[in-house]
Protein backbone atom coordinates (compact mmCIF):
# COMPACT_ATOMS: atom_id res chain seq x y z
CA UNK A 1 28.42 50.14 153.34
CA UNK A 2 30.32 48.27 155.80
CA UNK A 3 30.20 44.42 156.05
CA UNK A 4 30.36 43.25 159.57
CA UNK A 5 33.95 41.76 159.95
CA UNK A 6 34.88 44.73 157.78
CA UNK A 7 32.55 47.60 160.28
CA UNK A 8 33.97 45.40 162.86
CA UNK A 9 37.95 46.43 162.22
CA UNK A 10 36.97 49.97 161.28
CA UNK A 11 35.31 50.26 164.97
CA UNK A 12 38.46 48.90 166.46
CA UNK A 13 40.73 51.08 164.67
CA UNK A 14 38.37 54.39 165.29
CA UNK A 15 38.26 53.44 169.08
CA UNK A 16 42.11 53.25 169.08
CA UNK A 17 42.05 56.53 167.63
CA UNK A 18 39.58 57.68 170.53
CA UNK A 19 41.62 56.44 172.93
CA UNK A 20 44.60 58.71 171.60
CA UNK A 21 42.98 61.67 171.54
CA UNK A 22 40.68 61.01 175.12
CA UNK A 23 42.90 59.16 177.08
CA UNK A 24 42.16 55.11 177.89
CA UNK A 25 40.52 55.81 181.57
CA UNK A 26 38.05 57.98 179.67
CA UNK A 27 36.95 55.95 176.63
CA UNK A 28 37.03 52.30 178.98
CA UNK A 29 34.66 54.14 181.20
CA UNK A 30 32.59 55.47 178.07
CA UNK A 31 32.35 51.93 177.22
CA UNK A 32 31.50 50.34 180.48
CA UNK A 33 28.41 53.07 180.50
CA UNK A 34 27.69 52.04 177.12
CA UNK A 35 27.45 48.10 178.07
CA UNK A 36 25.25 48.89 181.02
CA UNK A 37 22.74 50.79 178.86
CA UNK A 38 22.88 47.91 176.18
CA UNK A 39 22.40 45.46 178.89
CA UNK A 40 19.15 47.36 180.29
CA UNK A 41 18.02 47.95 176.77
CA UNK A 42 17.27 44.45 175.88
CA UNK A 43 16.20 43.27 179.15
CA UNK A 44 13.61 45.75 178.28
CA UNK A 45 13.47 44.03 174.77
CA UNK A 46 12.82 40.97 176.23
CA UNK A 47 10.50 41.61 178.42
CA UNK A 48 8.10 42.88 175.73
CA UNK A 49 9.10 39.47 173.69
CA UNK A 50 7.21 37.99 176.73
CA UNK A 51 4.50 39.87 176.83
CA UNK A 52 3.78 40.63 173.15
CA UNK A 53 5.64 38.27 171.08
CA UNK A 54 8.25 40.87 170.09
CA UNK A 55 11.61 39.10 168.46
CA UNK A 56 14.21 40.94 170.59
CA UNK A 57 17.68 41.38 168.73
CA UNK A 58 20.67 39.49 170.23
CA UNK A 59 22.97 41.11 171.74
CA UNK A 60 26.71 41.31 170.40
CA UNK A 61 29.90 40.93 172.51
CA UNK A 62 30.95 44.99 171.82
CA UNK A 63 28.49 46.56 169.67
CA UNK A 64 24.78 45.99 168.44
CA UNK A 65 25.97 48.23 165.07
CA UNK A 66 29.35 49.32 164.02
CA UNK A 67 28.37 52.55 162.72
CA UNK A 68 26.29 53.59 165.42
CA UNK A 69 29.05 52.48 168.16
CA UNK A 70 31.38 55.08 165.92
CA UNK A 71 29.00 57.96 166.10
CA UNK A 72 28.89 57.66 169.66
CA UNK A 73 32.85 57.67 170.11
CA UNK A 74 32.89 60.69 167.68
CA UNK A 75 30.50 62.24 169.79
CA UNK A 76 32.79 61.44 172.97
CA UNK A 77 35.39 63.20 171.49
CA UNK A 78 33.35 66.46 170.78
CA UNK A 79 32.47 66.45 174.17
CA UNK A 80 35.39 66.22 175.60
CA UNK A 81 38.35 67.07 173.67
CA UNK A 82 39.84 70.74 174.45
CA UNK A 83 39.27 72.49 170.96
CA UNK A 84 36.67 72.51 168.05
CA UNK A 85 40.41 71.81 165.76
CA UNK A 86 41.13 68.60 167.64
CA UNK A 87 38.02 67.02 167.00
CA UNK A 88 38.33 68.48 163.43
CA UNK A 89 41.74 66.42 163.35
CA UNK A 90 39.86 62.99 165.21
CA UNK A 91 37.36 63.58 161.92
CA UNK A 92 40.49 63.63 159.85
CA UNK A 93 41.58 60.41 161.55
CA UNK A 94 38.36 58.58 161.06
CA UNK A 95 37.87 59.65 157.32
CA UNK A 96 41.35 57.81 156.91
CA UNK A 97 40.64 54.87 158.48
CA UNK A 98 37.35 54.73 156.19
CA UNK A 99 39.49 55.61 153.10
CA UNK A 100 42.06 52.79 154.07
CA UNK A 101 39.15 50.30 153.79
CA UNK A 102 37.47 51.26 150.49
CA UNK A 103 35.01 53.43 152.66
CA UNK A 104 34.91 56.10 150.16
CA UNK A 105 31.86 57.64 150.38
CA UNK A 106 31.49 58.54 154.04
CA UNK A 107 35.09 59.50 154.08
CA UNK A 108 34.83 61.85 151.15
CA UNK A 109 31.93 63.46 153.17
CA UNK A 110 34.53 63.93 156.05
CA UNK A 111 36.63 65.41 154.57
CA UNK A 112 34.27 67.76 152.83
CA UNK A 113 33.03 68.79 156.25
CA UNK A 114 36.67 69.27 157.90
CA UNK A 115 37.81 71.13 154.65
CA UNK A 116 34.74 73.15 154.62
CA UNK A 117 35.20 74.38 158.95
CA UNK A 118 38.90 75.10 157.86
CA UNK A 119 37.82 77.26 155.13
CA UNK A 120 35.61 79.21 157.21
CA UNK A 121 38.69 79.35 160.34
CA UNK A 122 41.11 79.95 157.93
CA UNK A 123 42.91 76.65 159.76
CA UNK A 124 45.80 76.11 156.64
CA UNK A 125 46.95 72.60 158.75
CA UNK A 126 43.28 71.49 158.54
CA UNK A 127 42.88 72.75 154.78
CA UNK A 128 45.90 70.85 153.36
CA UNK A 129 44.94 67.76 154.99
CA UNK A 130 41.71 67.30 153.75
CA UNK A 131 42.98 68.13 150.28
CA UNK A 132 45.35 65.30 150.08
CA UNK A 133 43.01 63.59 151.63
CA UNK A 134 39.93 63.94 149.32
CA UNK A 135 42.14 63.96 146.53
CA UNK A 136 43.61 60.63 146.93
CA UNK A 137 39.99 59.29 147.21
CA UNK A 138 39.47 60.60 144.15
CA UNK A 139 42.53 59.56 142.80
CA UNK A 140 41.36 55.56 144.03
CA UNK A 141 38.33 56.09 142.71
CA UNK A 142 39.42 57.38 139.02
CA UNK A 143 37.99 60.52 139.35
CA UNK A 144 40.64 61.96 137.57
CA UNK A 145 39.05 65.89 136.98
CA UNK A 146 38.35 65.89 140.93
CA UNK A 147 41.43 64.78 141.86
CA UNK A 148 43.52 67.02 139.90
CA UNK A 149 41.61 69.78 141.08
CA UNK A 150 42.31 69.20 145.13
CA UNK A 151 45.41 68.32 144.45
CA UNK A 152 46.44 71.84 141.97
CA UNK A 153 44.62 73.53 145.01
CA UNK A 154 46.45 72.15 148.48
CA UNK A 155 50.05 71.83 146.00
CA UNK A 156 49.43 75.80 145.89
CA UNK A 157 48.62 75.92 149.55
CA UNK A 158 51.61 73.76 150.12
CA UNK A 159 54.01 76.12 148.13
CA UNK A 160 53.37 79.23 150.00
CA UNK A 161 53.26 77.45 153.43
CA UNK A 162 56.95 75.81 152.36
CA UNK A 163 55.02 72.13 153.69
CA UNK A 164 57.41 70.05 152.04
CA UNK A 165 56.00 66.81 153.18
CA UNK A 166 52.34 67.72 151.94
CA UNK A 167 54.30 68.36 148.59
CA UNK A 168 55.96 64.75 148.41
CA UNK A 169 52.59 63.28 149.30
CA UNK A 170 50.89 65.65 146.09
CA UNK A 171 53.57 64.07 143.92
CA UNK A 172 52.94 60.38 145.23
CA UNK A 173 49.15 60.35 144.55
CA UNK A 174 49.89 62.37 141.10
CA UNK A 175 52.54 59.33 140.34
CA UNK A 176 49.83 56.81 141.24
CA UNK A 177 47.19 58.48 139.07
CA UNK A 178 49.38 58.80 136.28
CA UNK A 179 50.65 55.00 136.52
CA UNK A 180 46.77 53.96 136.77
CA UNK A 181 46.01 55.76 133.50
CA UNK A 182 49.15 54.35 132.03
CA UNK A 183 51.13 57.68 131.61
CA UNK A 184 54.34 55.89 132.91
CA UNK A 185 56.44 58.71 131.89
CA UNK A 186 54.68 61.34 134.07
CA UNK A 187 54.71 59.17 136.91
CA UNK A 188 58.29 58.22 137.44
CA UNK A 189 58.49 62.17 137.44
CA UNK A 190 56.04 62.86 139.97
CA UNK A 191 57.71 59.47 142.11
CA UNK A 192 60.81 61.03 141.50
CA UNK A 193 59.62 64.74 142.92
CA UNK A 194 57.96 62.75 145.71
CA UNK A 195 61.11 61.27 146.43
CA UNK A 196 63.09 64.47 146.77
CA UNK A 197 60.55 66.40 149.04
CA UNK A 198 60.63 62.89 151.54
CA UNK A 199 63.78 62.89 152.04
CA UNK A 200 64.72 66.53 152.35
CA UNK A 201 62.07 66.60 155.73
CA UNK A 202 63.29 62.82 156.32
CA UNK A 203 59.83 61.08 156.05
CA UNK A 204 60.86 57.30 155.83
CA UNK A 205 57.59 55.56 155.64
CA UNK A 206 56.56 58.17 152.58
CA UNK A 207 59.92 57.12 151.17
CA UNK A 208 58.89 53.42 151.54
CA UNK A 209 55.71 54.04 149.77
CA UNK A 210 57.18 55.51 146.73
CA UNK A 211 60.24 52.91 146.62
CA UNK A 212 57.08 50.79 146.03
CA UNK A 213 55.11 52.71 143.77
CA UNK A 214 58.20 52.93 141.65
CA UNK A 215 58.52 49.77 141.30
CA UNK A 216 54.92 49.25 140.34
CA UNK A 217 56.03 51.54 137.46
CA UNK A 218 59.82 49.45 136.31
CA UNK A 219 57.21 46.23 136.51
CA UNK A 220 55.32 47.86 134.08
CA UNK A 221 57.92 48.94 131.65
CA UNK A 222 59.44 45.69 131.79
CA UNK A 223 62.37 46.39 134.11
CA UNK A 224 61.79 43.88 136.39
CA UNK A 225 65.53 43.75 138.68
CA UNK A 226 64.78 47.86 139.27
CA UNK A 227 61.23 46.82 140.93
CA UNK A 228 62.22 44.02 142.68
CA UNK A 229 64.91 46.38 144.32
CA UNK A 230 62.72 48.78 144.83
CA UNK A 231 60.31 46.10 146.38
CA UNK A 232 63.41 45.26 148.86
CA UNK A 233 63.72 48.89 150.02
CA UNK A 234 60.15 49.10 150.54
CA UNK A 235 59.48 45.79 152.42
CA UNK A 236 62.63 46.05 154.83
CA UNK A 237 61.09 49.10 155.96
CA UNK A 238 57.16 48.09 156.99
CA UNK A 239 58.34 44.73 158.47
CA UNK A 240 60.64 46.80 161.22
CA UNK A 241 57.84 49.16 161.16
CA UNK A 242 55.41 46.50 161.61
CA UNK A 243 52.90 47.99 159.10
CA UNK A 244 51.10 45.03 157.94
CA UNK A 245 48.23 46.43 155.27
CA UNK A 246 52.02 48.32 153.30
CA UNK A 247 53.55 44.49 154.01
CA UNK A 248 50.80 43.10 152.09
CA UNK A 249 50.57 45.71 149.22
CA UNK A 250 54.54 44.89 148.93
CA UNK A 251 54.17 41.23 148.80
CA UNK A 252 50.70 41.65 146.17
CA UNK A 253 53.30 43.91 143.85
CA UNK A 254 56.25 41.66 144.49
CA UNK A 255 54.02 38.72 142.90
CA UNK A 256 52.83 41.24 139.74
CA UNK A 257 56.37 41.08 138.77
CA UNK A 258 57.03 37.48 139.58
CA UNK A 259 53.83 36.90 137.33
CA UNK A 260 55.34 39.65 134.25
CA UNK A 261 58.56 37.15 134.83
CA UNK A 262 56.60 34.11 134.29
CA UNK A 263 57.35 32.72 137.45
CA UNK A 264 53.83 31.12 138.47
CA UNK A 265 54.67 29.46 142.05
CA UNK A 266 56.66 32.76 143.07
CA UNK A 267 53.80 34.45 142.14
CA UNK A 268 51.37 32.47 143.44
CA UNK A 269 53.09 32.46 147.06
CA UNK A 270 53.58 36.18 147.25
CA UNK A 271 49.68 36.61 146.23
CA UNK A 272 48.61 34.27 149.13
CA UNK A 273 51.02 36.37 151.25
CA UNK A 274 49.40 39.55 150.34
CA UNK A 275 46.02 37.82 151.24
CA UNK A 276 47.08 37.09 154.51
CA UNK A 277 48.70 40.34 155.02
CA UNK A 278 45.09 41.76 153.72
CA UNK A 279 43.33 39.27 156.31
CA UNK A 280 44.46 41.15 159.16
CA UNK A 281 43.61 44.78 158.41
CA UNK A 282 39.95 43.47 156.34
CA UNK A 283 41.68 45.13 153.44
CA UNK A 284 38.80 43.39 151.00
CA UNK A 285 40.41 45.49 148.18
CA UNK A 286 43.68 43.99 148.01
CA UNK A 287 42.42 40.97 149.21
CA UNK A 288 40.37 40.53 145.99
CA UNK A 289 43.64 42.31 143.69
CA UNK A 290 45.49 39.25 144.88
CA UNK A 291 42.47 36.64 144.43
CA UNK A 292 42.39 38.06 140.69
CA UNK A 293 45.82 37.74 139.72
CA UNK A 294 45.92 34.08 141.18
CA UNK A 295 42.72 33.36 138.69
CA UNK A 296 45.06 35.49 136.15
CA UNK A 297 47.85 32.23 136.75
CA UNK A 298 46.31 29.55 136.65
CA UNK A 299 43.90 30.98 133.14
CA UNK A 300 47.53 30.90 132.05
CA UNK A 301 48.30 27.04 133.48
CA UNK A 302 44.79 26.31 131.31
CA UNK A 303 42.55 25.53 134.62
CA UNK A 304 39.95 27.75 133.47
CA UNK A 305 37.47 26.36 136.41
CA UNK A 306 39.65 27.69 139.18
CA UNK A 307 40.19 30.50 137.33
CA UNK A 308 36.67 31.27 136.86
CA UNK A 309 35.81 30.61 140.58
CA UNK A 310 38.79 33.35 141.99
CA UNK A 311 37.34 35.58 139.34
CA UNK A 312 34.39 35.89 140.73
CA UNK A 313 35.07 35.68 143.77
CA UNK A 314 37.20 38.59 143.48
CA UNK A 315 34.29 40.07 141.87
CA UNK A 316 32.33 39.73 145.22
CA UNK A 317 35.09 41.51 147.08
CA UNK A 318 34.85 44.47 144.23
CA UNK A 319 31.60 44.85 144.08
CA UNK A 320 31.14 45.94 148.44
CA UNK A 321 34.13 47.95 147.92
CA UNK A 322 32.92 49.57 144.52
CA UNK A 323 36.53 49.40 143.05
CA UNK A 324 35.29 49.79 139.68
CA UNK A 325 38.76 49.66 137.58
CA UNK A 326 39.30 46.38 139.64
CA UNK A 327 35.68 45.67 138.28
CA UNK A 328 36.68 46.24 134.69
CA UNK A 329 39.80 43.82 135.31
CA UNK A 330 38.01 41.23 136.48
CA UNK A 331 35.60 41.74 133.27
CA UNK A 332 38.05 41.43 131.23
CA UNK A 333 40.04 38.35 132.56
CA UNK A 334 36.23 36.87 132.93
CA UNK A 335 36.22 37.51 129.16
CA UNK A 336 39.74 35.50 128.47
CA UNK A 337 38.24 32.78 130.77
CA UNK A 338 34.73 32.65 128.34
CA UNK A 339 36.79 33.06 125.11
CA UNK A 340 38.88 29.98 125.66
CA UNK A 341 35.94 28.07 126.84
CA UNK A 342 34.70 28.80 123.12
CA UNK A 343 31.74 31.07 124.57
CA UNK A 344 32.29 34.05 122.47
CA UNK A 345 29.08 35.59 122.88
CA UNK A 346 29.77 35.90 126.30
CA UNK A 347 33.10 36.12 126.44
CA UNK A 348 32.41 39.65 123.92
CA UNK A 349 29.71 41.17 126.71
CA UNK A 350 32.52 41.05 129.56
CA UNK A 351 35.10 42.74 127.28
CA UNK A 352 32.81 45.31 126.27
CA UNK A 353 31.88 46.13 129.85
CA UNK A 354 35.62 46.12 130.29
CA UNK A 355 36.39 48.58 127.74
CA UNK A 356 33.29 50.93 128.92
CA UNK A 357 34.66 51.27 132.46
CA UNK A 358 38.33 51.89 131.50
CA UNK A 359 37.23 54.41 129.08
CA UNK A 360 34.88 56.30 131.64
CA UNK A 361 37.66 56.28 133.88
CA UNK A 362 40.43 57.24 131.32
CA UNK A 363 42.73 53.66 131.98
CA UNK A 364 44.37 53.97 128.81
CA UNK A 365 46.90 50.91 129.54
CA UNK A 366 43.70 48.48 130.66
CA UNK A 367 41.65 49.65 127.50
CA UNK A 368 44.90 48.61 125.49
CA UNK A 369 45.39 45.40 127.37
CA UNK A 370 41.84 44.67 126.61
CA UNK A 371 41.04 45.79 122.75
CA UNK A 372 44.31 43.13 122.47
CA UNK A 373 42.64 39.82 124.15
CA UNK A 374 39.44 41.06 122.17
CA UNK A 375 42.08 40.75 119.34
CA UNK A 376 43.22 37.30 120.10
CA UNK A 377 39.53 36.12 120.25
CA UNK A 378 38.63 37.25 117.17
CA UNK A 379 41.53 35.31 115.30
CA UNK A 380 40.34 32.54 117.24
CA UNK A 381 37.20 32.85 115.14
CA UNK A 382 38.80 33.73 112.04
CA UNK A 383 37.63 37.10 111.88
CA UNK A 384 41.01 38.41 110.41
CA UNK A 385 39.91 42.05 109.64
CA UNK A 386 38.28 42.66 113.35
CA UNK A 387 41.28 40.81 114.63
CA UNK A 388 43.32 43.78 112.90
CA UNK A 389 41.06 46.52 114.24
CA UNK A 390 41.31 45.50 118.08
CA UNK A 391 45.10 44.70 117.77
CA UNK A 392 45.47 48.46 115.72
CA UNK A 393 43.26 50.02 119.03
CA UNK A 394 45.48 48.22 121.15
CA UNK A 395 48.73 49.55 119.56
CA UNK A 396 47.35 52.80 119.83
CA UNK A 397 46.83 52.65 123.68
CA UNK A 398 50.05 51.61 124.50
CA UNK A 399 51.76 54.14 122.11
CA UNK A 400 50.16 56.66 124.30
CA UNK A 401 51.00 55.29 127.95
CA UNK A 402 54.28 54.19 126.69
CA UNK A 403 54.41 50.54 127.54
CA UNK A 404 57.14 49.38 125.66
CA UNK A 405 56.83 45.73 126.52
CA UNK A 406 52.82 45.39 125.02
CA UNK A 407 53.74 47.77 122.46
CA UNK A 408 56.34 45.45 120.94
CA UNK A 409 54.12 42.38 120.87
CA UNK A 410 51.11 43.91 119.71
CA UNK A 411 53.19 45.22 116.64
CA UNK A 412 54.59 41.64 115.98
CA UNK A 413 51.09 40.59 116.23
CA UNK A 414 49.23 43.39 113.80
CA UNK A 415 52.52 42.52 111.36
CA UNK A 416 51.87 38.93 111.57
CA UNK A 417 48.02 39.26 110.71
CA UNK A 418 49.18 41.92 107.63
CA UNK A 419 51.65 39.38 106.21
CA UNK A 420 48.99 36.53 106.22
CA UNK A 421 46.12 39.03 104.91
CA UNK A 422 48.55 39.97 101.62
């Protein structure tokens, strides 16, 4: 459900889009008509406040409801655009600008209805769009089974059509998925596919995207000069493009690395970059990434107050958006922030909820990360053998995802605990 500054940007953004398609001397007059009606509307309103003590509504600058003021632009665009297939591609339009802002549910129905008319026009173009589309939801939303299945489906599609830029798009949102669930390995081949196909039909801003996403995967494996070059690449490219929402995913993955570096202030200013950055598209999803990984530095510089107060704030931002594996995150750093405050009890609840959502959603490397901070709280209560098991359940996690940098100190850890046990 859209917030109001949030609906607010999405309407802005869809009458943009309206305003391709229609023409500006159409949709301005569409608007003007739409003011006048609004204005006789609540004169009516308030006439029967007088009269029968009725609370009329104020009346907004633009629009009295976001979502209504969008139905009626769709519905300009039915009526007026030259083809059943170019409102089909507005719809397309729309259920991206909904995806781009954690809309997911009204954009998945989009695309379901635009996939299900190019089914029955046999329209490939219209097909293979809302495959990618649907599937990256799914893919955001860790709805890994529904992903995989759009994206097997369009990647056929794709093959016999010869679309090579739907293919390097396939291979970025398999790359993501796989880096989400931790399967490193498969996702610097998919990046690397992605790559290829990008550059063969010379689509720069795809290129840009997976510079980035690669280097969201060298962060992770510890090899922290590769992402910051990749970073480089990435960033050069959306600040001459001028694409602020990619600016501010670049500066929110530049910081992860400053923060896997140790380097708190870098960190801290590329995370209130990427807020700002956020600010001006009403990107709430990032926005709250960010806000969580500066509560993640300064748990780390011990002010577990401030910490506590981004965490849930970022919470907030999670919870409208319904980015669950940001949820579980947030759990689990709420956890770290309980356990060194010596509330245990509590501290236990947040990792458990933790743990249940990255399971559910099949995050292998967050399930690791957390069984290991459940790990380190149980030493801190001197529970030795359920220290072992969470740091053993750990170990196992990354062993399968592959990430050699937790992998190394969880084994130090579990040897540690062995030595001292003996």
């Amino acid at each position: 459900m859209m917030n109001s500054t949030g609906g607010q940007i999405i309407y802005r953004e869809v009458l943009q889009l309206a305003e391709r398609h229609c023409g500006k001397a159409l949709t301005s007059k569409y608007l003007k008509g739409q003011q006048k009606v609004r204005q006789r509307e609540m004169k009516v309103l308030q006439r029967l406040a007088v009269s029968d003590g009725f609370e009329a509504p104020p009346m907004p600058e633009q629009n009295p409801d976001d979502v209504t003021a969008i139905d009626h632009l769709l519905t300009l665009c039915r009526d007026n655009l030259a083809s059943e297939e170019q409102y089909q591609k507005v719809l397309l339009g729309v259920g991206n600008i909904l995806k781009l802002h954690a809309e997911y549910e009204p954009a998945e129905k989009m695309f379901s209805d635009v996939l299900n008319y190019g089914q029955s026009r046999k329209c490939n173009e219209l097909v293979v769009e809302a495959l990618l589309q649907r599937g990256d939801i799914f893919s955001r939303q860790g709805r890994w089974k529904e992903s995989d299945r759009d994206l097997r489906t369009v990647r056929a599609l794709a093959s016999r059509l010869g679309d090579l830029a739907a293919l390097a798009r396939i291979d970025n949102i398999k790359g993501t998925s796989c880096a989400e669930q931790g399967k490193l390995t498969e996702a610097k081949k998919h990046f690397t596919k992605a790559l290829g196909c990008a550059e063969r039909v010379n689509q720069r801003s795809l290129e840009a995207i997976i510079f980035m996403n690669l280097g969201i995967v060298h962060n992770i494996i510890g090899n922290w000069e590769e992402a910051f070059a990749f970073y480089r690449r990435s960033l050069s490219f959306f600040e001459e493009t001028g694409e602020i929402g990619r600016i501010a995913e670049v500066h929110h993955n530049t910081g992860m690395t400053h923060l896997s570096r140790g380097e708190y202030e870098e960190a801290l200013r590329s995370f209130e970059q990427s807020i700002h950055f956020a600010s001006k598209v009403g990107d709430q999803r990032l926005s709250g990434i960010s806000q969580l990984e500066k509560a993640t530095i300064y748990f780390k510089t011990a002010d577990h107050a401030l910490a506590l107060a981004l965490c849930n704030r970022a919470l907030e931002q999670f919870k409208q958006t319904n980015d669950r594996l940001s949820t579980a995150d947030a759990y689990k750093l709420k956890g770290m922030i309980l356990r060194e405050m010596k509330e245990y009890d509590s501290a236990m609840t947040f990792f458990q909820s933790s743990l249940r959502i990255n399971e559910e959603y099949h995050n292998v490397l967050n399930e690791g990360e957390t069984h290991f901070e459940v790990g380190i709280m149980q030493q801190a209560r001197r529970k030795r053998g359920e220290a072992l098991v969470a740091f053993r359940r750990a170990k196992v996690c990354f062993e399968k995802v592959g990430a050699s940098p937790e992998l190394e100190q969880t084994k130090n850890t579990i040897k540690r605990l062995e030595v001292h046990s003996t």
